[in-house]
PDB file of N, CA and C in Angstrom:
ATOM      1  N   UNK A   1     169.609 182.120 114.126  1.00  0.00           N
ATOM      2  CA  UNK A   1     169.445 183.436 113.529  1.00  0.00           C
ATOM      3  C   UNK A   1     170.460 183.567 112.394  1.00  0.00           C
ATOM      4  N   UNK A   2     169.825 183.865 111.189  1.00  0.00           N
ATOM      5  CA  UNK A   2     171.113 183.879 110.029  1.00  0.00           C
ATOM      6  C   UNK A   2     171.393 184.964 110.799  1.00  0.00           C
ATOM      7  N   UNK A   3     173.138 185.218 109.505  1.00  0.00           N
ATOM      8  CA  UNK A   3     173.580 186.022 109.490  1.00  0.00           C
ATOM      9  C   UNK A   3     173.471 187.178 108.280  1.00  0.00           C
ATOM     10  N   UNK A   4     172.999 188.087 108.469  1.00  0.00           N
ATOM     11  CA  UNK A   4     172.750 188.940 107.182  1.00  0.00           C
ATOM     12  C   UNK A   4     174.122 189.422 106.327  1.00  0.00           C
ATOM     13  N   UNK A   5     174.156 190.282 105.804  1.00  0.00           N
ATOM     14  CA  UNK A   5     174.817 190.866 104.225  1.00  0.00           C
ATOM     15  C   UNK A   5     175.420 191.890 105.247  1.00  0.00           C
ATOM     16  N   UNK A   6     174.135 192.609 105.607  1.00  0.00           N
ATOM     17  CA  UNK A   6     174.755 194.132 106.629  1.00  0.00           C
ATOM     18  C   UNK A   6     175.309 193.406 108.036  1.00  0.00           C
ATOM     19  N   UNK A   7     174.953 192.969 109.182  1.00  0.00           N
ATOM     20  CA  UNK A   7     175.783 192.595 110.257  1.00  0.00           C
ATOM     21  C   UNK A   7     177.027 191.760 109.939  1.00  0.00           C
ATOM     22  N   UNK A   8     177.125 191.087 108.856  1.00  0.00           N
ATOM     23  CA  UNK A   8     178.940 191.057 108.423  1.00  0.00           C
ATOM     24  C   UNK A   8     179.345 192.344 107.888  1.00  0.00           C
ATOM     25  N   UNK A   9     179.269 192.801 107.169  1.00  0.00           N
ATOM     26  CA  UNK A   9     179.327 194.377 106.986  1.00  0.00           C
ATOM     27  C   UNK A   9     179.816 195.381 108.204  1.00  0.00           C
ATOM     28  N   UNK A  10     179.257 195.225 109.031  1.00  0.00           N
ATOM     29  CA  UNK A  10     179.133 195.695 110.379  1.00  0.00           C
ATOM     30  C   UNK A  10     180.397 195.032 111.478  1.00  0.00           C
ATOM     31  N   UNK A  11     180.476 193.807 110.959  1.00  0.00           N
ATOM     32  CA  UNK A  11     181.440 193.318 112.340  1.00  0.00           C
ATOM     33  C   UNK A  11     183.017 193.091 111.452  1.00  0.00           C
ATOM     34  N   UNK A  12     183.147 193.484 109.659  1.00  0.00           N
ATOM     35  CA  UNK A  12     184.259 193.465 109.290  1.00  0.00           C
ATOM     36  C   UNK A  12     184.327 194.955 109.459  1.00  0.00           C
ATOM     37  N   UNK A  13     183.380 195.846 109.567  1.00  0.00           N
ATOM     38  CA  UNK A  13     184.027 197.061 109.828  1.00  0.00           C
ATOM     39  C   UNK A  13     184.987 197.594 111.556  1.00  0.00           C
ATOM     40  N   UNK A  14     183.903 196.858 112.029  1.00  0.00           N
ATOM     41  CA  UNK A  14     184.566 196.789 113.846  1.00  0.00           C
ATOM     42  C   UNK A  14     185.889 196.255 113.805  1.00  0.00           C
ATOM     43  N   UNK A  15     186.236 195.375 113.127  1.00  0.00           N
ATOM     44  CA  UNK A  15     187.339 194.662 113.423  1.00  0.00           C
ATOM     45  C   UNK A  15     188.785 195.355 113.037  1.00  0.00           C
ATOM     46  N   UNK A  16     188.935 196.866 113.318  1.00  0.00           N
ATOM     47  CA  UNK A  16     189.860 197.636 112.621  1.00  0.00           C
ATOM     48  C   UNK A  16     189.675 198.702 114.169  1.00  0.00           C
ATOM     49  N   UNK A  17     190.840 198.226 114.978  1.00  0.00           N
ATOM     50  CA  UNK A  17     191.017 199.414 116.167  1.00  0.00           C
ATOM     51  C   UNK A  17     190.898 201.181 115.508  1.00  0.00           C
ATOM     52  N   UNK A  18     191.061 201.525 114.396  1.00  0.00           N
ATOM     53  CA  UNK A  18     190.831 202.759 114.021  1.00  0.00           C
ATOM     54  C   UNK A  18     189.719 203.023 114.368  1.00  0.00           C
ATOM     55  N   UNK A  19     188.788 202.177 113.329  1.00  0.00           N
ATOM     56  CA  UNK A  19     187.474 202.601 113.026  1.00  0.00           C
ATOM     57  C   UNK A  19     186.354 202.756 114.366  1.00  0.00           C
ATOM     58  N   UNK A  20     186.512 201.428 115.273  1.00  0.00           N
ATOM     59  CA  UNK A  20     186.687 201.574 116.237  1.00  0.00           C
ATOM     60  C   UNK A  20     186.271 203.008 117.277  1.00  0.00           C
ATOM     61  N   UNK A  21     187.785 203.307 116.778  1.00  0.00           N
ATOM     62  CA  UNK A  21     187.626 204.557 118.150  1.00  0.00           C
ATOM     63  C   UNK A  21     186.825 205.739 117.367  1.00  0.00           C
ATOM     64  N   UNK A  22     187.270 205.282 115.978  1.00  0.00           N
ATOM     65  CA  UNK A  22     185.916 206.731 115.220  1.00  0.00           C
ATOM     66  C   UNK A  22     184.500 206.477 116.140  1.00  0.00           C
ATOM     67  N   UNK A  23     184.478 205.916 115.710  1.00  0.00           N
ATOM     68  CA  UNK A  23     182.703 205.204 116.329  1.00  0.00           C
ATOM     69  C   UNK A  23     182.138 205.639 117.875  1.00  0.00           C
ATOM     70  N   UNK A  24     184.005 204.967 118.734  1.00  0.00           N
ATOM     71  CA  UNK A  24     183.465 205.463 119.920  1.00  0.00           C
ATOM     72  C   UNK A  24     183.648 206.972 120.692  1.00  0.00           C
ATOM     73  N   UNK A  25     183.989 207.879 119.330  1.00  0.00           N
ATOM     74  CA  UNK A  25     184.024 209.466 119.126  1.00  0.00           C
ATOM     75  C   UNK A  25     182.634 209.861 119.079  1.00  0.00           C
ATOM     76  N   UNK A  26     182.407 209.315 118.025  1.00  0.00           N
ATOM     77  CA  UNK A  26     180.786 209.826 117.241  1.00  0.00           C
ATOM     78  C   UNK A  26     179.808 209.436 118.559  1.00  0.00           C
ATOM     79  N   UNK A  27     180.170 208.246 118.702  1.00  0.00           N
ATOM     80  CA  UNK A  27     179.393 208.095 120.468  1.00  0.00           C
ATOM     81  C   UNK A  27     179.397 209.194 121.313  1.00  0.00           C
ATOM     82  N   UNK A  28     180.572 209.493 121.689  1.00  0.00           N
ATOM     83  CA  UNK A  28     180.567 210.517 123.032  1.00  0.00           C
ATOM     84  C   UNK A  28     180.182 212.063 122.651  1.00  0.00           C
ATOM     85  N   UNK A  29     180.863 211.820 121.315  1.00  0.00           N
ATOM     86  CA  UNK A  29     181.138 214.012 121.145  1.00  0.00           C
ATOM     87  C   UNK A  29     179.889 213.695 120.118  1.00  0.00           C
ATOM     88  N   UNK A  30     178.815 212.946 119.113  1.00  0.00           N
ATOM     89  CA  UNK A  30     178.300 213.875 118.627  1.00  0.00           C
ATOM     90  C   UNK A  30     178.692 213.733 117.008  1.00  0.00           C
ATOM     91  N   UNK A  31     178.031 214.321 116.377  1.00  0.00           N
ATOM     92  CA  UNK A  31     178.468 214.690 114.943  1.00  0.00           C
ATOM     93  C   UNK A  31     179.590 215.558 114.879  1.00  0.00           C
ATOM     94  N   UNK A  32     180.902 214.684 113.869  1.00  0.00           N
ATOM     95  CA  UNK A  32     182.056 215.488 113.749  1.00  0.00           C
ATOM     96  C   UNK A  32     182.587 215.378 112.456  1.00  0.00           C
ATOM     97  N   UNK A  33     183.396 216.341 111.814  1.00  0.00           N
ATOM     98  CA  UNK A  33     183.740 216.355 110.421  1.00  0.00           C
ATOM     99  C   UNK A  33     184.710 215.316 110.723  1.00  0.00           C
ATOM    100  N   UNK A  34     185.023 215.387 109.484  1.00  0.00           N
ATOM    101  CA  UNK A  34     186.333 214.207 108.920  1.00  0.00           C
ATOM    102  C   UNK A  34     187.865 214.666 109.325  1.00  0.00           C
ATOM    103  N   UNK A  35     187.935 216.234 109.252  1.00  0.00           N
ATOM    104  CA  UNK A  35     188.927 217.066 110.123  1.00  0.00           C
ATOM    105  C   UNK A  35     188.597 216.685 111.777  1.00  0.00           C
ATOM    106  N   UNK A  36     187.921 216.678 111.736  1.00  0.00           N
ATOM    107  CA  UNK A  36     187.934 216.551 113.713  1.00  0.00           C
ATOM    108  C   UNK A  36     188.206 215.068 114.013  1.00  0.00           C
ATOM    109  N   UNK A  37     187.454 214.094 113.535  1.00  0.00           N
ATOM    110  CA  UNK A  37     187.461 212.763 113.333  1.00  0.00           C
ATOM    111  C   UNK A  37     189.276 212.543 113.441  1.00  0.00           C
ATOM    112  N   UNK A  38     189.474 212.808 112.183  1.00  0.00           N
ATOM    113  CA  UNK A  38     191.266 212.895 112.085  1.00  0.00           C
ATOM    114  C   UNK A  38     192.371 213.055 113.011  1.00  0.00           C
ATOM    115  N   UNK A  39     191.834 214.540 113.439  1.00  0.00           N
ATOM    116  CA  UNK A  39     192.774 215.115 114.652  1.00  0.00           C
ATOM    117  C   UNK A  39     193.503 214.085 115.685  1.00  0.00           C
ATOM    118  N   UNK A  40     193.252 212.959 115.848  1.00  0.00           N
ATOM    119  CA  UNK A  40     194.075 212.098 117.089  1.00  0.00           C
ATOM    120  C   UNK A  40     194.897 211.194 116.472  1.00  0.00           C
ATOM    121  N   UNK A  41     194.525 211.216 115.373  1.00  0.00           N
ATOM    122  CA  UNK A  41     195.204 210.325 114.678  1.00  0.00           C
ATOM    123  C   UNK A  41     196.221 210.469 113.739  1.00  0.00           C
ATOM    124  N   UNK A  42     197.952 209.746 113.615  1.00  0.00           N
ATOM    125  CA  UNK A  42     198.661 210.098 113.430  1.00  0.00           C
ATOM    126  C   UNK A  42     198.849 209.636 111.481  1.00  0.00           C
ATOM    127  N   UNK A  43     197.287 209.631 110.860  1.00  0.00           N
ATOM    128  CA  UNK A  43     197.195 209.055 109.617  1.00  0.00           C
ATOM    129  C   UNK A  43     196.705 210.315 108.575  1.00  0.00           C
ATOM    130  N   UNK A  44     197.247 209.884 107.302  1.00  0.00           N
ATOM    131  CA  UNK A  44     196.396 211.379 106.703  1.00  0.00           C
ATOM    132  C   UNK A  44     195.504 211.220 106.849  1.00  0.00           C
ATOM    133  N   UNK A  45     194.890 212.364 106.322  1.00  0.00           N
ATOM    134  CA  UNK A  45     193.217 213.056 106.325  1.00  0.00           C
ATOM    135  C   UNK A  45     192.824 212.043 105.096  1.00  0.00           C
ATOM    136  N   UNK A  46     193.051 211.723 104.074  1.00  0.00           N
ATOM    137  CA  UNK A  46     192.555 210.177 103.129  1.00  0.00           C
ATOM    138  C   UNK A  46     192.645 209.059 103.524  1.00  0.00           C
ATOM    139  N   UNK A  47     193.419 208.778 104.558  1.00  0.00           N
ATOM    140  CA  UNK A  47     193.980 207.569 104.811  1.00  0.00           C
ATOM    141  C   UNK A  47     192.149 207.499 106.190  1.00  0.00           C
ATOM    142  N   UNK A  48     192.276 208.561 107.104  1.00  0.00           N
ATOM    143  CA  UNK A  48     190.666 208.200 107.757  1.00  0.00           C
ATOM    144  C   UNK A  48     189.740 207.815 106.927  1.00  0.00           C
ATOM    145  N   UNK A  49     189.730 208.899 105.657  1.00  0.00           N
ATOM    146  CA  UNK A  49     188.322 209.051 104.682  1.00  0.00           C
ATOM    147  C   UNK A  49     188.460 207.345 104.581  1.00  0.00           C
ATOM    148  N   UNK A  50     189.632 207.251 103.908  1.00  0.00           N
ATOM    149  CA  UNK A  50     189.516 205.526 104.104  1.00  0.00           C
ATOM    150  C   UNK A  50     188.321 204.509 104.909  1.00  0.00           C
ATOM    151  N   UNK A  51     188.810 205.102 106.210  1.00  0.00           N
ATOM    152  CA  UNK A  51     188.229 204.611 107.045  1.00  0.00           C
ATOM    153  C   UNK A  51     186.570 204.813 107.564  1.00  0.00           C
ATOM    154  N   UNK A  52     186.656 205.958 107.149  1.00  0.00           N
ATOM    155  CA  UNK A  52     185.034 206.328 106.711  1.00  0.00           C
ATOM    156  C   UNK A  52     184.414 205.628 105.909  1.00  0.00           C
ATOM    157  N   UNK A  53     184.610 205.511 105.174  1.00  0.00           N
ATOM    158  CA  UNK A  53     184.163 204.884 103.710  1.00  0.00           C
ATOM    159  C   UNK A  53     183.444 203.609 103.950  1.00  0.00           C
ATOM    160  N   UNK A  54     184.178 203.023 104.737  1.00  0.00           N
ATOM    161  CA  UNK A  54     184.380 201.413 105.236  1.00  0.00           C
ATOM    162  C   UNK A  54     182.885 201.305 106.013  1.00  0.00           C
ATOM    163  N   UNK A  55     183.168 202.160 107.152  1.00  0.00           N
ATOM    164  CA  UNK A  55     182.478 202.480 107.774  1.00  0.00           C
ATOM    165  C   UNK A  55     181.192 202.682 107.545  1.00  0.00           C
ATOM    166  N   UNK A  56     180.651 203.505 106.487  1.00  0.00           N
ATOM    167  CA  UNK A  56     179.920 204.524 105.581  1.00  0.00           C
ATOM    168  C   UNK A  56     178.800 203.137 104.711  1.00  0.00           C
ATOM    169  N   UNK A  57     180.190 202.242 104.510  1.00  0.00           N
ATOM    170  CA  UNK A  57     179.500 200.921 103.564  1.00  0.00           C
ATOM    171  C   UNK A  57     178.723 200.321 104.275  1.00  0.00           C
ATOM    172  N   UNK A  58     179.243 200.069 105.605  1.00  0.00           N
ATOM    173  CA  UNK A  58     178.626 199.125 106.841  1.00  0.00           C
ATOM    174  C   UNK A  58     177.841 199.365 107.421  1.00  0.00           C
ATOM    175  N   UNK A  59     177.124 200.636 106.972  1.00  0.00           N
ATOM    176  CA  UNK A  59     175.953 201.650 107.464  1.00  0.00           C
ATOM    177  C   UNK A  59     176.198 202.170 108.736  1.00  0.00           C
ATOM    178  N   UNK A  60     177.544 201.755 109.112  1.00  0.00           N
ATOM    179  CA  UNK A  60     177.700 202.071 110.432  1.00  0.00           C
ATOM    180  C   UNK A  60     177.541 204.268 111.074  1.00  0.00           C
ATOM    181  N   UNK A  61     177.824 204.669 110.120  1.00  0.00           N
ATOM    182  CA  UNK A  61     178.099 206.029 109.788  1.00  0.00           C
ATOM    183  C   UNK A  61     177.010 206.907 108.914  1.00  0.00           C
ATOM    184  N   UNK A  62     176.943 207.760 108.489  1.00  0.00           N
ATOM    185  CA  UNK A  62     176.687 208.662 107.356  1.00  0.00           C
ATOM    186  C   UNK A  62     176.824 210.160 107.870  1.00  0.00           C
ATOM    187  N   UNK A  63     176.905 210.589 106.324  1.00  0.00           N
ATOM    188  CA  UNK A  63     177.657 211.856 106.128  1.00  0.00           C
ATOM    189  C   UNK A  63     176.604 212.668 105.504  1.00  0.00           C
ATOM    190  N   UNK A  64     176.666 213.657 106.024  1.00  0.00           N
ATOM    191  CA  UNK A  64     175.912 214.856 106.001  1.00  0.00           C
ATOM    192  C   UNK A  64     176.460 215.764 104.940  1.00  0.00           C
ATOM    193  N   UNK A  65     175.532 216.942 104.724  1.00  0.00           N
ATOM    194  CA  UNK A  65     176.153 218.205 104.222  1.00  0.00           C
ATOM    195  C   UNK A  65     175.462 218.910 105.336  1.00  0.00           C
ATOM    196  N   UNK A  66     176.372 220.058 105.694  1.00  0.00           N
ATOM    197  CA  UNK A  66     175.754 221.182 106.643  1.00  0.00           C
ATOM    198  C   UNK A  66     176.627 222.242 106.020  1.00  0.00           C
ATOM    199  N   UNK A  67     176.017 222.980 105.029  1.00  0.00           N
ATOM    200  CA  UNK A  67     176.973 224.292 104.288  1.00  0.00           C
ATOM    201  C   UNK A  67     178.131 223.221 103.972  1.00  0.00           C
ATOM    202  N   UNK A  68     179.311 224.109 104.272  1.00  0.00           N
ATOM    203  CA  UNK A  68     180.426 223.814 103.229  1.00  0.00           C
ATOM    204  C   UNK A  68     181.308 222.341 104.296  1.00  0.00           C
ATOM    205  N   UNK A  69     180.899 221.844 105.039  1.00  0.00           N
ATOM    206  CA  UNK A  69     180.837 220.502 106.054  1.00  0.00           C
ATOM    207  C   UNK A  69     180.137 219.641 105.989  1.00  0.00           C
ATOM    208  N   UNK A  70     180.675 218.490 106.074  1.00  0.00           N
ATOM    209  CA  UNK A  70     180.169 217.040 105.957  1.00  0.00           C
ATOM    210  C   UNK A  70     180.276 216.543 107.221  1.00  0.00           C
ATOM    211  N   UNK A  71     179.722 216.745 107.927  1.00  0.00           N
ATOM    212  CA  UNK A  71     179.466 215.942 109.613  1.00  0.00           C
ATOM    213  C   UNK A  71     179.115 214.674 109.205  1.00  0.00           C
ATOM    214  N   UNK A  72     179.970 213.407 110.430  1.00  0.00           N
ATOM    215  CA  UNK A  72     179.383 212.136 110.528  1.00  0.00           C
ATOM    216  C   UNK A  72     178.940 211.881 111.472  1.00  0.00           C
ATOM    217  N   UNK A  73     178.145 210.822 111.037  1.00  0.00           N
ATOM    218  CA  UNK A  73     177.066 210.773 112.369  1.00  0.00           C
ATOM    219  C   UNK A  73     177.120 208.826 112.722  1.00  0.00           C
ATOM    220  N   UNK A  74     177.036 209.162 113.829  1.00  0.00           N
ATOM    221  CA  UNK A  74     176.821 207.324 114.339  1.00  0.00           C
ATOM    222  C   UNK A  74     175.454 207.067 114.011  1.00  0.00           C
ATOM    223  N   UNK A  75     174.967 205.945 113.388  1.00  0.00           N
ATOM    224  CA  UNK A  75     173.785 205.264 112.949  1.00  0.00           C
ATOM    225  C   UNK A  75     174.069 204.155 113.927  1.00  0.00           C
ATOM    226  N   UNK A  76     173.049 204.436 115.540  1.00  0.00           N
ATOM    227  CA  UNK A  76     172.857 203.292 116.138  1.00  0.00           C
ATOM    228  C   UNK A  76     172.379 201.905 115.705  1.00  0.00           C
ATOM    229  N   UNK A  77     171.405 202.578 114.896  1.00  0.00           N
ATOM    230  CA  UNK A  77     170.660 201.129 114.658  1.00  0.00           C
ATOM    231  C   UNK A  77     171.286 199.888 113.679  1.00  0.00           C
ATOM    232  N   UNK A  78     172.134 200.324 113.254  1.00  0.00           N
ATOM    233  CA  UNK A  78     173.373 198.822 112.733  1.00  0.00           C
ATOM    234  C   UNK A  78     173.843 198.526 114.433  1.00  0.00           C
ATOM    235  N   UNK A  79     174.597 199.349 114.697  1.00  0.00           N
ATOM    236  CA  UNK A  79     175.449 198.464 115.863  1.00  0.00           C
ATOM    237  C   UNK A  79     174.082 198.085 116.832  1.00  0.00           C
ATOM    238  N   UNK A  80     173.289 198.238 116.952  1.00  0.00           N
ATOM    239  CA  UNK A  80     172.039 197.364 117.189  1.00  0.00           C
ATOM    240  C   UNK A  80     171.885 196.373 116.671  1.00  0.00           C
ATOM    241  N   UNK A  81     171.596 196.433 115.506  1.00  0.00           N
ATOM    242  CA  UNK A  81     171.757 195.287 114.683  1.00  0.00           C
ATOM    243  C   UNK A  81     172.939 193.745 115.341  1.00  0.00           C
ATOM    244  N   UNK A  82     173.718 194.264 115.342  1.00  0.00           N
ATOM    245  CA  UNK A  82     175.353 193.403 115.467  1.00  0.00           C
ATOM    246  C   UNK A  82     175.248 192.885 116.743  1.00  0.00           C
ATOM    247  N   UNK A  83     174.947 193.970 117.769  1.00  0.00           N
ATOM    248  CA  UNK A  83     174.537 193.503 119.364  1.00  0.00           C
ATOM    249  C   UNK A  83     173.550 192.679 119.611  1.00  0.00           C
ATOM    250  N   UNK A  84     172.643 192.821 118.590  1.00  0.00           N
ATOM    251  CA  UNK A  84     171.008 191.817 118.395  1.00  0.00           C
ATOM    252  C   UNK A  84     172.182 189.952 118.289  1.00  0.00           C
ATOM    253  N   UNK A  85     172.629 190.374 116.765  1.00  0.00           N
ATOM    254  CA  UNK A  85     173.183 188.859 116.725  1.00  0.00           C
ATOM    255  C   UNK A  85     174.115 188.265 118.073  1.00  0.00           C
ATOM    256  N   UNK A  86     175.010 188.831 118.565  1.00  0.00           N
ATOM    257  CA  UNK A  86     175.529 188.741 119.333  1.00  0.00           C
ATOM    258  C   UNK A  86     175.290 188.440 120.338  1.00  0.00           C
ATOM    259  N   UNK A  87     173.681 188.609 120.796  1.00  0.00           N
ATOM    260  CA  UNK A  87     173.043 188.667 122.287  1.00  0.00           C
ATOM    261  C   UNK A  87     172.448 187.765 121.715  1.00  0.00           C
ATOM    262  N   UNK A  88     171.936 186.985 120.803  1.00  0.00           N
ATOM    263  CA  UNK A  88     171.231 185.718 119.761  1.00  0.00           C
ATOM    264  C   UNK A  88     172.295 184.516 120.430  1.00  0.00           C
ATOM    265  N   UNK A  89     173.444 184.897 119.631  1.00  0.00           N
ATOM    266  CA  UNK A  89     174.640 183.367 119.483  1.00  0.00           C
ATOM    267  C   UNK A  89     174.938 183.279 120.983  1.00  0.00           C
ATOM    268  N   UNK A  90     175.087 184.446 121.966  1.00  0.00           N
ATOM    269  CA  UNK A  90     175.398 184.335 122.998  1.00  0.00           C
ATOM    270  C   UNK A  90     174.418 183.747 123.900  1.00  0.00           C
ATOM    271  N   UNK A  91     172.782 183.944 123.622  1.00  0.00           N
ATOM    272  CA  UNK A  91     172.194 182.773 124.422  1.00  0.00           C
ATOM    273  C   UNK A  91     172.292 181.803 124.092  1.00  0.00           C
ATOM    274  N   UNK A  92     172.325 180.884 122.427  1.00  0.00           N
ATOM    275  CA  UNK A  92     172.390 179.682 122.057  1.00  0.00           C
ATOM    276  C   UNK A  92     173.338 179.182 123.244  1.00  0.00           C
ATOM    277  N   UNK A  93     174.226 179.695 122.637  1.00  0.00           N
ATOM    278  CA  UNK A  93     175.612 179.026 123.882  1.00  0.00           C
ATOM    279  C   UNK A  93     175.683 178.805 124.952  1.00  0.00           C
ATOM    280  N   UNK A  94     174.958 179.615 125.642  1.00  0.00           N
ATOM    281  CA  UNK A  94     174.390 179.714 126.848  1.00  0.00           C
ATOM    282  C   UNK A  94     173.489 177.824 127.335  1.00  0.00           C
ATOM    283  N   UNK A  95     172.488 178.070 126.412  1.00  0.00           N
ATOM    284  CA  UNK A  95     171.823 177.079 126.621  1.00  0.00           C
ATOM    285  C   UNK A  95     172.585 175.875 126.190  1.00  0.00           C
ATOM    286  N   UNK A  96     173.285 175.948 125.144  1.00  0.00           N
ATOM    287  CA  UNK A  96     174.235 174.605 124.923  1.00  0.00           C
ATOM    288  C   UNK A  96     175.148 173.755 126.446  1.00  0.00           C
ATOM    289  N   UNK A  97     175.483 175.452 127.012  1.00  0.00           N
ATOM    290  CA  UNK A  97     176.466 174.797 128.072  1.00  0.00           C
ATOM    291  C   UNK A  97     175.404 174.497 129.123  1.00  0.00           C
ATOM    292  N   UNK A  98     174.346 175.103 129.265  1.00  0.00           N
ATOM    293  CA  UNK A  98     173.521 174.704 130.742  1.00  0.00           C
ATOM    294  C   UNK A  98     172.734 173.058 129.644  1.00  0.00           C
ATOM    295  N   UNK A  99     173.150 172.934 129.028  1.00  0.00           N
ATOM    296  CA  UNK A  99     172.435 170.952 128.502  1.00  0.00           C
ATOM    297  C   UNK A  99     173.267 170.527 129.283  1.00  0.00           C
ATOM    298  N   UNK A 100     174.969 171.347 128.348  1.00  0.00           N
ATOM    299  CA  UNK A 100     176.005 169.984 129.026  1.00  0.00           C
ATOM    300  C   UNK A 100     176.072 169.792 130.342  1.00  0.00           C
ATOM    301  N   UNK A 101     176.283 171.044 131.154  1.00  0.00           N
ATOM    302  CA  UNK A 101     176.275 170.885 132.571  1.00  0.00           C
ATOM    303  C   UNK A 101     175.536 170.321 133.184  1.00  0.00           C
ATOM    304  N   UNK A 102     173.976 170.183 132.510  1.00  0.00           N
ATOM    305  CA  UNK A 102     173.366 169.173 133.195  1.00  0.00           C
ATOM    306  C   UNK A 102     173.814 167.436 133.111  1.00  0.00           C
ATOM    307  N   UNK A 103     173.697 167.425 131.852  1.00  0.00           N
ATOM    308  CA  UNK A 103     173.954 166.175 131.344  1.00  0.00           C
ATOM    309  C   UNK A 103     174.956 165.457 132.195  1.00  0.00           C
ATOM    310  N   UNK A 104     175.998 166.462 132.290  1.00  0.00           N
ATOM    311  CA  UNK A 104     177.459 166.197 132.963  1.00  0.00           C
ATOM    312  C   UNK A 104     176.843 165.437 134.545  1.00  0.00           C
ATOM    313  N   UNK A 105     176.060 166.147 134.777  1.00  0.00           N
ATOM    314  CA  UNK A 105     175.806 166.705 136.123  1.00  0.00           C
ATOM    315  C   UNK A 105     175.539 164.568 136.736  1.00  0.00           C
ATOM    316  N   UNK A 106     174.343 164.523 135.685  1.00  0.00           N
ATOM    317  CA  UNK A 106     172.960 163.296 135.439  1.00  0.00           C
ATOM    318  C   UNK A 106     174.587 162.421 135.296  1.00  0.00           C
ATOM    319  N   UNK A 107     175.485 162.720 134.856  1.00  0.00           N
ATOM    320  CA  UNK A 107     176.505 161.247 134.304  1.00  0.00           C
ATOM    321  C   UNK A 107     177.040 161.076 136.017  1.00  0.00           C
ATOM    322  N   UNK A 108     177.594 162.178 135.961  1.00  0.00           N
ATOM    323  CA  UNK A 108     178.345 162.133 137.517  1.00  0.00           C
ATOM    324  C   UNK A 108     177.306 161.650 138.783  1.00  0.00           C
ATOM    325  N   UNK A 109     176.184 161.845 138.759  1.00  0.00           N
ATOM    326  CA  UNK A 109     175.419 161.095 140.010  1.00  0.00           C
ATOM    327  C   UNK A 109     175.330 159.453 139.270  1.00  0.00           C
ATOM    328  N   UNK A 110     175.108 159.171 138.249  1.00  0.00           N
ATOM    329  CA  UNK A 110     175.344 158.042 137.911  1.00  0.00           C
ATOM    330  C   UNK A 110     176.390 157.140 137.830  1.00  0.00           C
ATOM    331  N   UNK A 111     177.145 157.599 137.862  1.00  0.00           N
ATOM    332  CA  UNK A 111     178.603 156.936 138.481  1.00  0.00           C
ATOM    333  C   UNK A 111     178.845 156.819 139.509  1.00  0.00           C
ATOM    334  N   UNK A 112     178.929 157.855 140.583  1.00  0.00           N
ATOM    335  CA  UNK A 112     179.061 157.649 141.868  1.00  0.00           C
ATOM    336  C   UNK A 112     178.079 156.940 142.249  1.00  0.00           C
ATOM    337  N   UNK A 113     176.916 156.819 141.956  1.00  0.00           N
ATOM    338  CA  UNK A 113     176.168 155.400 142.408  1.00  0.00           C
ATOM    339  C   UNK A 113     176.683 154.066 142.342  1.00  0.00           C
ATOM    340  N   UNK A 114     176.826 154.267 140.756  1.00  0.00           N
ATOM    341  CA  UNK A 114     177.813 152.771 140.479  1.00  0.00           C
ATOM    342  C   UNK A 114     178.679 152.435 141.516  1.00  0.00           C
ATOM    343  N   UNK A 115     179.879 153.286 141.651  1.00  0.00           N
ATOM    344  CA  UNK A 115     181.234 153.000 142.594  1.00  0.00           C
ATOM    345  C   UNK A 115     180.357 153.004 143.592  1.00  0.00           C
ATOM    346  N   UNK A 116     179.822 153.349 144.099  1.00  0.00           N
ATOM    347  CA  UNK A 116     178.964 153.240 145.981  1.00  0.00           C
ATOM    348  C   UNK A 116     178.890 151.566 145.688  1.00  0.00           C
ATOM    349  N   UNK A 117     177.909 151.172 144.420  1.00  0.00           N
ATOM    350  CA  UNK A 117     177.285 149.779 144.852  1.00  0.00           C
ATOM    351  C   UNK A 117     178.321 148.980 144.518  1.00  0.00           C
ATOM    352  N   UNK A 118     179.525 149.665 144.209  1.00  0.00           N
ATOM    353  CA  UNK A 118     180.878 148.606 144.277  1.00  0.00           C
ATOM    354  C   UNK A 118     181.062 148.222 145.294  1.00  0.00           C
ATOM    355  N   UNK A 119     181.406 149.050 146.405  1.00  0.00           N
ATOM    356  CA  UNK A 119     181.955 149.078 147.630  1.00  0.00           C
ATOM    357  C   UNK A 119     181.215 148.467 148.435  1.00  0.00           C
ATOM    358  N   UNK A 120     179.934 147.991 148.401  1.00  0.00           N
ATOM    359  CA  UNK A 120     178.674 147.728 148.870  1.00  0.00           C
ATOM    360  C   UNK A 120     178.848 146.039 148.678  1.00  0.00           C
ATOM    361  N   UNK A 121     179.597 145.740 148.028  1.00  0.00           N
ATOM    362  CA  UNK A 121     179.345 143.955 147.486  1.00  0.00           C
ATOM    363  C   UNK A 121     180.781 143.005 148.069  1.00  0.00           C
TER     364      UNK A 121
END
């Protein structure tokens, strides 16, 4: 499965414990301004937008107008996206290790045969 333009987009935005917990805000509570977003955090109010932005690029987010408020909103369907690849590379691997383990498996009865018909002569 390539990797697209947007799911790197998406997993350089994850990779920032801030942004992060924005995300897993917008998860629990809902659409929240950039003031509420802020509130836990001991960064200015530009220094989040920052982090919005990032966010915002990675489609992970978008921003509303509601009157004189800009609510953000979680856009599942990227981090869908990211979980898609992820649940992709994670079966490859999967199946890579159930070859080797077999393979492993097929070497090791083949050896211990060998050493048996050592002992045998």
């Amino acid at each position: 499965m390539p990797v697209s333009q947007e799911v790197t987009q998406a997993f350089t935005a994850l990779g920032d414990p801030t942004r992060l917990a924005i995300l897993a805000r917008l998860a629990d509570e809902g659409d929240l301004t950039v003031q509420e977003l802020a509130a836990p955090f001991t960064m200015s109010l530009p220094a989040v937008s920052q982090h919005l932005k990032v966010l915002e690029r990675a489609g992970l987010i978008a921003r509303g107008r509601d009157g004189q408020k800009r609510p953000c909103s979680l856009r599942a369907e990227r981090l869908a996206e990211a979980a898609n690849w992820l649940n992709h590379t994670r079966e490859a691997w999967e199946a890579r290790f159930d070859r080797l383990e077999r393979f492993l498996a097929k070497n090791e009865t083949g050896q211990q045969m060998t050493k048996g018909d050592e002992h045998d002569r």
